[in-house]
N, C-alpha and C. Protein backbone atom coordinates (compact mmCIF):
# COMPACT_ATOMS: atom_id res chain seq x y z
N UNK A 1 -27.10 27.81 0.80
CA UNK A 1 -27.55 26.70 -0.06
C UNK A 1 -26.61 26.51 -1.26
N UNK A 2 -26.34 27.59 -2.02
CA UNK A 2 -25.10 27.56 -2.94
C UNK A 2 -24.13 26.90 -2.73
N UNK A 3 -23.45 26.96 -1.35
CA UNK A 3 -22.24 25.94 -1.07
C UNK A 3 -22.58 24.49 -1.11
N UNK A 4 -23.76 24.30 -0.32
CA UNK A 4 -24.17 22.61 -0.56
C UNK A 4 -23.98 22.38 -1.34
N UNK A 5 -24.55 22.91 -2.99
CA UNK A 5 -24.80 22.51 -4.42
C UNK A 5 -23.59 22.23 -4.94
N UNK A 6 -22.17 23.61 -4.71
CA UNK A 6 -20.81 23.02 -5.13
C UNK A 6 -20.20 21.44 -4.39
N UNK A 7 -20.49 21.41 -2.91
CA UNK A 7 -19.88 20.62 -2.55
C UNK A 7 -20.58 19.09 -2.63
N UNK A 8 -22.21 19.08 -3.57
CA UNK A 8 -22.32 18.22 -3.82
C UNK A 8 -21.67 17.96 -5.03
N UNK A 9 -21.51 18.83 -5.46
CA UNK A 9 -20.97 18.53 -7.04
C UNK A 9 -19.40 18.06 -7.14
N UNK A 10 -18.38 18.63 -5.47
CA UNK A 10 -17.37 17.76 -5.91
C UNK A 10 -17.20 17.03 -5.22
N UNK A 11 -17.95 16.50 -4.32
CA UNK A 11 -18.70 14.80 -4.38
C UNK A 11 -18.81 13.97 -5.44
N UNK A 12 -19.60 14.58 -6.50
CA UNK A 12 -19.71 13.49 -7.01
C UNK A 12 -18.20 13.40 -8.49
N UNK A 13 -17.71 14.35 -8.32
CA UNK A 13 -16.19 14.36 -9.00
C UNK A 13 -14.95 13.64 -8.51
N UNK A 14 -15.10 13.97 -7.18
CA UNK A 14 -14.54 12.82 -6.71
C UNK A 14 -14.62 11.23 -7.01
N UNK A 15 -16.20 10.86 -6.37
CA UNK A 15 -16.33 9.45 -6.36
C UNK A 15 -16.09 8.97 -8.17
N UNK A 16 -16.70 10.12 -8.96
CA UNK A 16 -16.50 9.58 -10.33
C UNK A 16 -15.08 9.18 -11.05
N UNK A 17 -13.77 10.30 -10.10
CA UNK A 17 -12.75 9.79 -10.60
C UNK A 17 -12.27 8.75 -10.33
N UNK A 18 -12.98 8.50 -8.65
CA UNK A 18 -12.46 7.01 -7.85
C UNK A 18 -13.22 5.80 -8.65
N UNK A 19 -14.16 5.91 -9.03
CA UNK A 19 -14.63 5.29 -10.10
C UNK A 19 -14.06 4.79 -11.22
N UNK A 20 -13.56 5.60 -11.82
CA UNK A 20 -12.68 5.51 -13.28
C UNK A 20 -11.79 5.04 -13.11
N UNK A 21 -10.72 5.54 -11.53
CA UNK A 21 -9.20 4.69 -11.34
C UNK A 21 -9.67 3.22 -11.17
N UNK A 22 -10.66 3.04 -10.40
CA UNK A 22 -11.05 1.66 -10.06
C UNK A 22 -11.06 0.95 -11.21
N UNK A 23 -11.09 1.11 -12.39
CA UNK A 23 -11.41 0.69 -13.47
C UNK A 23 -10.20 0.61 -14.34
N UNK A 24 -9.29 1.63 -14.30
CA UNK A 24 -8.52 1.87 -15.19
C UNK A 24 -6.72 1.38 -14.24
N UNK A 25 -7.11 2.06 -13.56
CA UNK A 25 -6.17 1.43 -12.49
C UNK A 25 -6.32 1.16 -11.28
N UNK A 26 -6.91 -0.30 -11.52
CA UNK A 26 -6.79 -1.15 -9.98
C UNK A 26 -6.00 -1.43 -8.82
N UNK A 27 -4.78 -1.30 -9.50
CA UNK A 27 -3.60 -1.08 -8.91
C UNK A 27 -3.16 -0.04 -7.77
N UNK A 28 -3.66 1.20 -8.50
CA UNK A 28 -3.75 2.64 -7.52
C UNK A 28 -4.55 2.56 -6.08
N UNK A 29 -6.00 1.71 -6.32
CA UNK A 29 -6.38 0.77 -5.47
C UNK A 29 -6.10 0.57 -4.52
N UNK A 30 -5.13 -0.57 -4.92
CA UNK A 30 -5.12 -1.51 -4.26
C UNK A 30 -3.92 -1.03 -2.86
N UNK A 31 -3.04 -0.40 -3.48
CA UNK A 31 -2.13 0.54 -2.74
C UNK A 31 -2.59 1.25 -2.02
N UNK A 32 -3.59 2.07 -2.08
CA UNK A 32 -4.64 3.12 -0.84
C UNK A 32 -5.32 2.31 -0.27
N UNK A 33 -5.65 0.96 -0.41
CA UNK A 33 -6.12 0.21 0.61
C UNK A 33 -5.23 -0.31 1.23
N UNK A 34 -3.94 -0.53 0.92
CA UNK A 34 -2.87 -1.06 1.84
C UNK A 34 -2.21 0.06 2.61
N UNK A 35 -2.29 1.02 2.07
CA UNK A 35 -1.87 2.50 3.08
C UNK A 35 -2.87 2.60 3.75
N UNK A 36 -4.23 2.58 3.65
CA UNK A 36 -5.29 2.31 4.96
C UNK A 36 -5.59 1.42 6.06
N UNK A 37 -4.99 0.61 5.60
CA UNK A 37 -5.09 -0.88 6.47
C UNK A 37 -3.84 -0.58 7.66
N UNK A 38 -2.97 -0.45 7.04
CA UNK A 38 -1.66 0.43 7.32
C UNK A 38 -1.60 1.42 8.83
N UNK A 39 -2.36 2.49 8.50
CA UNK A 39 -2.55 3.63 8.98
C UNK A 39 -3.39 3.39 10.22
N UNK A 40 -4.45 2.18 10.30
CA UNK A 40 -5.75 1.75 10.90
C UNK A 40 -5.55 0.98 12.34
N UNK A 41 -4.16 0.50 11.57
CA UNK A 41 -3.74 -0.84 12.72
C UNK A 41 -2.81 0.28 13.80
């Protein structure tokens, strides 16, 4: 159960930093969506 609890926690460190770039730099973005789109096709 201990491991769940860390790996919810860097869950939500993650999404919070993806959060913040989204905000701060859109740009960074916008580039990992074009390297995904990328990668997909």
């Amino acid at each position: 159960m201990a491991m769940w609890t860390a790996v919810r926690q860097l869950y939500r460190l993650y999404y919070a930093n993806v959060f913040i770039l989204n905000i701060c730099h859109p740009e960074v973005f916008g580039v990992a969506k074009d390297i995904e789109a990328v990668a997909t096709k």
